[in-house]
N, C-alpha and C. Protein backbone atom coordinates (compact mmCIF):
# COMPACT_ATOMS: atom_id res chain seq x y z
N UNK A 1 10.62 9.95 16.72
CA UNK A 1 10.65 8.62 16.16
C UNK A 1 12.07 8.07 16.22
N UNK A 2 12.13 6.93 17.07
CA UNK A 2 13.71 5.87 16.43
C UNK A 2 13.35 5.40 15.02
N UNK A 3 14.79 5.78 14.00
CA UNK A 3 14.25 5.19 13.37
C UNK A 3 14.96 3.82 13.46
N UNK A 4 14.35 3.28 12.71
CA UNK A 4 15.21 2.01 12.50
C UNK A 4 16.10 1.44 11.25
N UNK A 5 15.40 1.64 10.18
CA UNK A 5 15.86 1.57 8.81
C UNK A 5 15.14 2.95 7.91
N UNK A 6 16.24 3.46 6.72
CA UNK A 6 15.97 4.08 5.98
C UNK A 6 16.35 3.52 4.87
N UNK A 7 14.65 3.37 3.72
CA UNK A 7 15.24 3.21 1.98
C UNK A 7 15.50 4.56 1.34
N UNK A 8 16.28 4.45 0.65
CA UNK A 8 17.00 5.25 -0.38
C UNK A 8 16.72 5.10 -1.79
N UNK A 9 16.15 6.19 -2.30
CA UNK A 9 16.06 5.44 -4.28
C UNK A 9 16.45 7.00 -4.56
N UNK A 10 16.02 7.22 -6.23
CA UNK A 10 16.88 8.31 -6.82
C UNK A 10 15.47 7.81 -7.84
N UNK A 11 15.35 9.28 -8.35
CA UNK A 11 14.32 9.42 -9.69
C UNK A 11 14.41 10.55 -10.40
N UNK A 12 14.54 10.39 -11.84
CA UNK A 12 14.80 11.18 -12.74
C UNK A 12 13.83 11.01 -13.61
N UNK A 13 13.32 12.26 -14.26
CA UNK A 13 12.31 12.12 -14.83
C UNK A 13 11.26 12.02 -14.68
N UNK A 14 11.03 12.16 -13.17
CA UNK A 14 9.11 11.65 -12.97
C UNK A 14 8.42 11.15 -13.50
N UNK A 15 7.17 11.35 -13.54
CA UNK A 15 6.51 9.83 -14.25
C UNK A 15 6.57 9.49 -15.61
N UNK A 16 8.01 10.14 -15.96
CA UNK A 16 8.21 9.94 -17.37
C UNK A 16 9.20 9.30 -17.11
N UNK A 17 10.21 8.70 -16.16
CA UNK A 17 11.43 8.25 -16.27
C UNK A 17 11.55 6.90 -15.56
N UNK A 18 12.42 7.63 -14.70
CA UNK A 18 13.21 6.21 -14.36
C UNK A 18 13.56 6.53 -12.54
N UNK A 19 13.23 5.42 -11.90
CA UNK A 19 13.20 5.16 -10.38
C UNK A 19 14.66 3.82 -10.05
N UNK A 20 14.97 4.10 -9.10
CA UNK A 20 16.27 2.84 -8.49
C UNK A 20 16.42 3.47 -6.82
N UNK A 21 15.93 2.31 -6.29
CA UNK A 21 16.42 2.11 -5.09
C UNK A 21 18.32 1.87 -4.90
N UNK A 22 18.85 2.61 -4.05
CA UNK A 22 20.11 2.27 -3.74
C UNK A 22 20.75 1.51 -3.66
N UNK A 23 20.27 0.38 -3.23
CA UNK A 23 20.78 -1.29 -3.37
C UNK A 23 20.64 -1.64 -4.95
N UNK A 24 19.70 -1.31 -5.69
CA UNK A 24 19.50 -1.66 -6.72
C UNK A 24 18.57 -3.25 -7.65
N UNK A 25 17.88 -3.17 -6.21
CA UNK A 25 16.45 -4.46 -6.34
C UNK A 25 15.46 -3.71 -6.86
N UNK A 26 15.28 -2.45 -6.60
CA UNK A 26 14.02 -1.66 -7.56
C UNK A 26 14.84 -0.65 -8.39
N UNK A 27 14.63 -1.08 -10.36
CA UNK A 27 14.84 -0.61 -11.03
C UNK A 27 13.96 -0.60 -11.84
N UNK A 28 13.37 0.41 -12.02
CA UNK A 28 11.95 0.45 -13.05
C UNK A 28 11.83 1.55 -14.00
N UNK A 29 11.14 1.56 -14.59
CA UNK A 29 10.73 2.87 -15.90
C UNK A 29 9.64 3.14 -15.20
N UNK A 30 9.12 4.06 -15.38
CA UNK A 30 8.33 5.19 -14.33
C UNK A 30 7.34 5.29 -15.98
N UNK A 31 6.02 5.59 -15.56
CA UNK A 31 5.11 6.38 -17.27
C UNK A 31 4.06 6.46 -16.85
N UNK A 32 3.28 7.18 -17.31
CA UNK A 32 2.03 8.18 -17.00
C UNK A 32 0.42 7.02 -17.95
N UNK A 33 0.31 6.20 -17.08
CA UNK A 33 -1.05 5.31 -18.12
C UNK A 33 -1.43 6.50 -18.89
N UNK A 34 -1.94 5.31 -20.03
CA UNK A 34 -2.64 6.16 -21.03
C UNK A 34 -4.06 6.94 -20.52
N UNK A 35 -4.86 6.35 -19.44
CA UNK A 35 -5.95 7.00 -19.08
C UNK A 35 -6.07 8.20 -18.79
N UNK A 36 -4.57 8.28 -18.58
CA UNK A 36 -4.01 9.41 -17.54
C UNK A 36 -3.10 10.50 -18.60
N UNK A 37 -3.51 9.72 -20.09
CA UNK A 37 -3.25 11.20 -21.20
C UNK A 37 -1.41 10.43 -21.94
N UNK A 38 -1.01 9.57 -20.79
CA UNK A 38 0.39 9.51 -21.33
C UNK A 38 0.80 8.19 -21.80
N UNK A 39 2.05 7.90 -22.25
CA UNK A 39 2.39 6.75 -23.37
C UNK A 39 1.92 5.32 -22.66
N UNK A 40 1.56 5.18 -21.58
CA UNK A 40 1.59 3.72 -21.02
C UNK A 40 2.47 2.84 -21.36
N UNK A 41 3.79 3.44 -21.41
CA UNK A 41 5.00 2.54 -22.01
C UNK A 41 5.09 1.21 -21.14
N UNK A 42 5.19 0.11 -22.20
CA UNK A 42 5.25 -1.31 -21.57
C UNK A 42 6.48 -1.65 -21.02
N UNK A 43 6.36 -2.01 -19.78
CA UNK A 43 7.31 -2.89 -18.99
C UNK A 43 7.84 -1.98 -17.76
N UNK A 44 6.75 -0.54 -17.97
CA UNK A 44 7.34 0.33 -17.27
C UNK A 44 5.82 0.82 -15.64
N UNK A 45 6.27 1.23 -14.53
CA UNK A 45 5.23 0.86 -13.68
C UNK A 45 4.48 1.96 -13.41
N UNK A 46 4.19 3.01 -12.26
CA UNK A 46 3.58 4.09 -12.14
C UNK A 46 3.90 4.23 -10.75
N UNK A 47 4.12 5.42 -9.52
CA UNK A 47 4.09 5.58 -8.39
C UNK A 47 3.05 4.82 -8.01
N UNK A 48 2.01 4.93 -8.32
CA UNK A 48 0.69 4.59 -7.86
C UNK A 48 0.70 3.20 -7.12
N UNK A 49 1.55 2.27 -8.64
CA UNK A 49 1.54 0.98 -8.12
C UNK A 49 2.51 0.35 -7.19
N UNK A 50 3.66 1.49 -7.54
CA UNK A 50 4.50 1.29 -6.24
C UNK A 50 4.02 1.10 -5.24
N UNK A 51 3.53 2.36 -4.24
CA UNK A 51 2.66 2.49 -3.20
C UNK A 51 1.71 1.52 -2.42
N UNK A 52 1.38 1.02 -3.95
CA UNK A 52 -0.23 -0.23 -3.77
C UNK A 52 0.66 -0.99 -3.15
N UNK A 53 1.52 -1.43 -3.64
CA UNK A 53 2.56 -2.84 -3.20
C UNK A 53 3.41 -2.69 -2.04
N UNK A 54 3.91 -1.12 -1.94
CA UNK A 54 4.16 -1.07 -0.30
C UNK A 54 3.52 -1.50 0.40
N UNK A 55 2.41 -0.65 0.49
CA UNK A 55 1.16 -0.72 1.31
C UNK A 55 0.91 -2.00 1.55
N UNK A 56 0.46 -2.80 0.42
CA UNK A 56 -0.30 -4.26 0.53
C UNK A 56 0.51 -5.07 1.40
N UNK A 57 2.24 -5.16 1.59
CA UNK A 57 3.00 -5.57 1.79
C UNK A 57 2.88 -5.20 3.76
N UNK A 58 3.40 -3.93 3.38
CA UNK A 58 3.36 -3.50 4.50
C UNK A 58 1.95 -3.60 5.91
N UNK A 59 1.20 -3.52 4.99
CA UNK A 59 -0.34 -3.94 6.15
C UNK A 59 -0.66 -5.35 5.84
N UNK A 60 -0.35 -5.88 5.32
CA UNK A 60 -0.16 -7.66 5.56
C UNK A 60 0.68 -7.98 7.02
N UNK A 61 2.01 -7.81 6.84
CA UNK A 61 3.00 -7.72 8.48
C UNK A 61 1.84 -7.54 9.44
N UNK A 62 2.08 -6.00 9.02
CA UNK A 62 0.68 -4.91 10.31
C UNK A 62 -0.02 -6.14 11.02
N UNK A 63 -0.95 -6.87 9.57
CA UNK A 63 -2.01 -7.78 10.36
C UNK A 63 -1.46 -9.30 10.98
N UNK A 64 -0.79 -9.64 10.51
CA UNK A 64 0.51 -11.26 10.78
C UNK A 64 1.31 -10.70 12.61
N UNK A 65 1.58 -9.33 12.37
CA UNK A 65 2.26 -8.54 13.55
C UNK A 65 1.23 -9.18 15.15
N UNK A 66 0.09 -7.89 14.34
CA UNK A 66 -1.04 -8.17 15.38
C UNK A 66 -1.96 -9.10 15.88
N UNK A 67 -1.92 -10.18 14.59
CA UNK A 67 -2.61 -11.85 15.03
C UNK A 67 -1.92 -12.23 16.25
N UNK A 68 -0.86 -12.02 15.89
CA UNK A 68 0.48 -12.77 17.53
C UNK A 68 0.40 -12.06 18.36
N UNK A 69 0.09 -10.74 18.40
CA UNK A 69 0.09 -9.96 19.76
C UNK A 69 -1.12 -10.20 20.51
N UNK A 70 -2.26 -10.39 19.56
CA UNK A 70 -3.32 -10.34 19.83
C UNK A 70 -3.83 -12.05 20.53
N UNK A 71 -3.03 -12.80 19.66
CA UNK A 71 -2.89 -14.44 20.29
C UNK A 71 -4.00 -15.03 19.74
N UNK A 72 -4.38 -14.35 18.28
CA UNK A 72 -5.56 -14.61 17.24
C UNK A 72 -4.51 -16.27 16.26
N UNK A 73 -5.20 -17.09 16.30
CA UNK A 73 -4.72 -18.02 15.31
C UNK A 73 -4.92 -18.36 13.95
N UNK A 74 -4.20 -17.14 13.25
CA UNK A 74 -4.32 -16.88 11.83
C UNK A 74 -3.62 -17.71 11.31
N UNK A 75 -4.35 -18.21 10.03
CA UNK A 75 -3.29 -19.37 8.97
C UNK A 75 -2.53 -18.35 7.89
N UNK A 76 -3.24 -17.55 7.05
CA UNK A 76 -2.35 -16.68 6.11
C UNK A 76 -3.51 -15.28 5.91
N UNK A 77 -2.53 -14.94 5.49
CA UNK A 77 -3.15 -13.09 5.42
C UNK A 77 -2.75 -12.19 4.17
N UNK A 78 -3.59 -12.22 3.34
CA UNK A 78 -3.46 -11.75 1.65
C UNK A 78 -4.26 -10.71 1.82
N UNK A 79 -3.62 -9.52 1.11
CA UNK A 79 -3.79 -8.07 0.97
C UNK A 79 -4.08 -7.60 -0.19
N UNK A 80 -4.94 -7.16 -0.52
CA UNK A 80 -4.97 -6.56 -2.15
C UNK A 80 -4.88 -5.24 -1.94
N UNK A 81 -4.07 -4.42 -2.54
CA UNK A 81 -4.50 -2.61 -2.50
C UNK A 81 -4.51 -2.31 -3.72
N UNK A 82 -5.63 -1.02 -3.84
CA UNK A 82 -5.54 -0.40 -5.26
C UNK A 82 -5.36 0.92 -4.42
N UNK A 83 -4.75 1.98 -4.96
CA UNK A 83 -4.55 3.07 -5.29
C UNK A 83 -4.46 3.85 -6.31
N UNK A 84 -5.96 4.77 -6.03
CA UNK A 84 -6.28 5.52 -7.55
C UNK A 84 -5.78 7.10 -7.17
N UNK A 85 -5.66 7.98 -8.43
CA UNK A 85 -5.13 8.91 -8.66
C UNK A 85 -6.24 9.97 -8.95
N UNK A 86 -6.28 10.70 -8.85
CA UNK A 86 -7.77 11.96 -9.59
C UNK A 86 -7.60 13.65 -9.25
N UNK A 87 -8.26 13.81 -9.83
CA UNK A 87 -7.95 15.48 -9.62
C UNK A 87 -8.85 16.01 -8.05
N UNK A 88 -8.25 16.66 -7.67
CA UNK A 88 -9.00 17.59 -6.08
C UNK A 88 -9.62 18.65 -7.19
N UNK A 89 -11.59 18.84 -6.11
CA UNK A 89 -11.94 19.72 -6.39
C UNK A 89 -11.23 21.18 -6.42
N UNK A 90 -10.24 21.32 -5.59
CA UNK A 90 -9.51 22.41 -5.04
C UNK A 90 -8.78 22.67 -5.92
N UNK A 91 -8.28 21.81 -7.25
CA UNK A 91 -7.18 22.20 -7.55
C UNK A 91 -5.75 20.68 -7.11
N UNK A 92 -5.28 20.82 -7.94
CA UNK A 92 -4.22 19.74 -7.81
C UNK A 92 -4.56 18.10 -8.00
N UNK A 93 -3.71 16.92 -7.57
CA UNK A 93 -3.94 15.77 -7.68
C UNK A 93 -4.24 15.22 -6.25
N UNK A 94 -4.87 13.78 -5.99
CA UNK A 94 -5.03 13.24 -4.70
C UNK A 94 -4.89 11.92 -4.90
N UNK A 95 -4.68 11.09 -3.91
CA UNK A 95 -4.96 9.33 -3.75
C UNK A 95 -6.45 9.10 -2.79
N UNK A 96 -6.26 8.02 -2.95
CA UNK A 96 -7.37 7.03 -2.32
C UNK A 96 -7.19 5.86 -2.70
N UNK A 97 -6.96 4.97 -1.34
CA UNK A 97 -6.84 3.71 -1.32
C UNK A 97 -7.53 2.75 -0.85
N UNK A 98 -7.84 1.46 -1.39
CA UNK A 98 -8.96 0.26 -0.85
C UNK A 98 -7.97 -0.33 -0.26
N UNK A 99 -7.98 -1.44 0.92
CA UNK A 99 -7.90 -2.36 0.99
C UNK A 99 -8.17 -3.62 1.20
N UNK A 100 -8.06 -4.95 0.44
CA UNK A 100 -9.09 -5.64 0.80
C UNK A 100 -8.20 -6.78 1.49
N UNK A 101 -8.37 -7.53 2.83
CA UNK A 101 -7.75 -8.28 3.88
C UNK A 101 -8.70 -9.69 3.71
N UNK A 102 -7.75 -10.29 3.29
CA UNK A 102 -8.52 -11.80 3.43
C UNK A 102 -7.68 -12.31 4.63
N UNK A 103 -8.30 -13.15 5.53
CA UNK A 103 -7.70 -13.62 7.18
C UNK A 103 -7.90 -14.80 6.90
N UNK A 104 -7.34 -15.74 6.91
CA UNK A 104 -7.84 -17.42 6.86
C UNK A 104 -7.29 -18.01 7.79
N UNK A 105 -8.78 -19.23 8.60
CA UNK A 105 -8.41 -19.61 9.67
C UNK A 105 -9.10 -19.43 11.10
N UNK A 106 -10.06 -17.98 10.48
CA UNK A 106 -10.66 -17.13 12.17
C UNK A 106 -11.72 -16.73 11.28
N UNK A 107 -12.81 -16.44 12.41
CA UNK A 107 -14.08 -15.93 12.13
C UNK A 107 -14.08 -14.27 11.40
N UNK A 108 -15.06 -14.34 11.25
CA UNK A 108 -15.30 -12.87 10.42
C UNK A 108 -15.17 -11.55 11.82
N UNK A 109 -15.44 -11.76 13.09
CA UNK A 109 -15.17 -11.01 13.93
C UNK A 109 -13.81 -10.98 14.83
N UNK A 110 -13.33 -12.02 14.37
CA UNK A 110 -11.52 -12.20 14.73
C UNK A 110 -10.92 -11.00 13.78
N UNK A 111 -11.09 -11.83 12.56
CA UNK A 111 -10.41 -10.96 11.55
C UNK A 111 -10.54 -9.45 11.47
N UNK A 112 -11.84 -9.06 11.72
CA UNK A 112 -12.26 -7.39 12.07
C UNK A 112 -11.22 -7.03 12.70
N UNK A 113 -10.94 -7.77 14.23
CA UNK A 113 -10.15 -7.17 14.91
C UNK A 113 -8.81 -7.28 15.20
N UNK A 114 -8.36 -7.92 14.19
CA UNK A 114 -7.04 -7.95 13.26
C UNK A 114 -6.70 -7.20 12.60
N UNK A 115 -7.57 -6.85 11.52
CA UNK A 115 -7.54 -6.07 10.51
C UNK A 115 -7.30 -4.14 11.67
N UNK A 116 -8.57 -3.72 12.35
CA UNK A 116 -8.64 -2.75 13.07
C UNK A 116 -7.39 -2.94 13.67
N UNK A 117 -6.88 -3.64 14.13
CA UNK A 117 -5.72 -3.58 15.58
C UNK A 117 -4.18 -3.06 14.46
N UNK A 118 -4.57 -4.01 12.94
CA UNK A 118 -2.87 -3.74 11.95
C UNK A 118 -3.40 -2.25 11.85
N UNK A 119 -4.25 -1.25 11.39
CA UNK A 119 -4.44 -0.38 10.94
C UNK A 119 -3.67 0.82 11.78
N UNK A 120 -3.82 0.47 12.78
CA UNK A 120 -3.85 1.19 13.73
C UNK A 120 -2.35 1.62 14.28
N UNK A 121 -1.41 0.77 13.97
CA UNK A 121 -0.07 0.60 14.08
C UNK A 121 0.54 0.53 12.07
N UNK A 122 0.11 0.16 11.31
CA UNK A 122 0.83 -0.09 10.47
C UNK A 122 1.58 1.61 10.01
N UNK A 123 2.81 1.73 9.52
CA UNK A 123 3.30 2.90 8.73
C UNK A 123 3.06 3.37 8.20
N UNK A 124 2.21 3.17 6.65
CA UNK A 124 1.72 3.46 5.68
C UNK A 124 0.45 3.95 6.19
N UNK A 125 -0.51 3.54 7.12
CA UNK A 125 -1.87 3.67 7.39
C UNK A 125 -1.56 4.65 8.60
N UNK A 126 -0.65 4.99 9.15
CA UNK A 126 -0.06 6.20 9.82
C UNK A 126 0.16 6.99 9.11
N UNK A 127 1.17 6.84 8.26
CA UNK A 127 1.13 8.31 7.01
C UNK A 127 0.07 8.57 6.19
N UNK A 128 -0.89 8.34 6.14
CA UNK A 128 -2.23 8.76 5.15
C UNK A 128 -2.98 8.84 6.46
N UNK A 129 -3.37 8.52 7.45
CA UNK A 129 -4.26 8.64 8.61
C UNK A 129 -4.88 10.31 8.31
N UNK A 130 -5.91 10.70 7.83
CA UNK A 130 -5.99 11.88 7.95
C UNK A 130 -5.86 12.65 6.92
N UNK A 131 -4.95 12.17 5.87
CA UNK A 131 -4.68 12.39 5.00
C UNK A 131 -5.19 12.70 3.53
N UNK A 132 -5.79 11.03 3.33
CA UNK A 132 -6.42 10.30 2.23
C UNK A 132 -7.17 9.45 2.46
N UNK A 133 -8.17 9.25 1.89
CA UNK A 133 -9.47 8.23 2.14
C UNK A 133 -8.47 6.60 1.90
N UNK A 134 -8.87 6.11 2.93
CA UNK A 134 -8.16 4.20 3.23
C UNK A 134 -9.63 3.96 3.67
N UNK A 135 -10.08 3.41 2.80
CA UNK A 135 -11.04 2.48 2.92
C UNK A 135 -10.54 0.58 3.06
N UNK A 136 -11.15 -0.06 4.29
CA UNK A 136 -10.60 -1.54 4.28
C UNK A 136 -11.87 -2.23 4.08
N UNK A 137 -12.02 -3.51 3.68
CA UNK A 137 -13.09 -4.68 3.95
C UNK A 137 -11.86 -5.37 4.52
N UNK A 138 -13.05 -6.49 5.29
CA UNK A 138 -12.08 -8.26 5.45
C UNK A 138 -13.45 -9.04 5.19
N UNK A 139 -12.32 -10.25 4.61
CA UNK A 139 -13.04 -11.24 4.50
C UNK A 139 -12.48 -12.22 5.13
N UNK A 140 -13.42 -13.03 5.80
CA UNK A 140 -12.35 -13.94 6.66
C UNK A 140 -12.72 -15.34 5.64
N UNK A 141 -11.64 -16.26 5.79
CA UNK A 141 -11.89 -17.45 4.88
C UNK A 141 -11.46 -18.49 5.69
């Protein structure tokens, strides 16, 4: 791999503490939801949702990337991700992620192959490929 850019953060405390990116645009309190047994301290976020917001971020581009390569005439491209947390039968913790792709502008079979073409190239959907269940819908609007 070239790379091209590397982020940098620092975390202390795990999901009890505290996260900062190197530049210092992500500074957050880190805490364990209450569902999840721990304080759900307010104002403070979770890996989980980090991730969601990479992701969502990151496979939005993916699909904006591939509309232009593809020479698809997309108006805007909104991403929702959830990423849930749960125990492995095996033993230990796992993810699984939805995503849901709204395409506006193109038919419901444009957008399919928008959506398929970002997947396929995006980073995030490269590092879980195989990994963790990524489930997508689109909706085209």
């Amino acid at each position: 791999m070239k790379t091209l850019y590397t982020a940098k953060a620092h975390s202390e405390g795990g999901r009890l503490g505290h996260t900062r990116s190197d530049d210092g645009v992500i500074d957050l309190k880190i805490t364990i939801p209450k569902v999840m047994g721990g304080p759900g301290a307010p104002g403070a976020t979770t890996p989980e949702d980090l991730f969601a917001a990479g992701y969502a971020a990151c496979f939005g581009s993916a699909c904006d990337f591939m509309a232009k390569q593809m020479k698809v005439p997309v108006k805007k491209v909104a991403i929702d991700a959830q990423v849930a947390i749960g125990s492995l039968d095996g033993g230990g913790f796992g993810l699984a992620v939805l995503l849901q792709a709204m395409i506006e502008g193109v038919s419901e079979a444009e957008a399919n192959r928008v959506v398929e073409a970002a997947h396929r190239i995006c980073p995030y959907s490269n590092a879980t490929r195989n990994n963790i269940r990524v489930d997508i819908s689109v909706k085209a609007t």
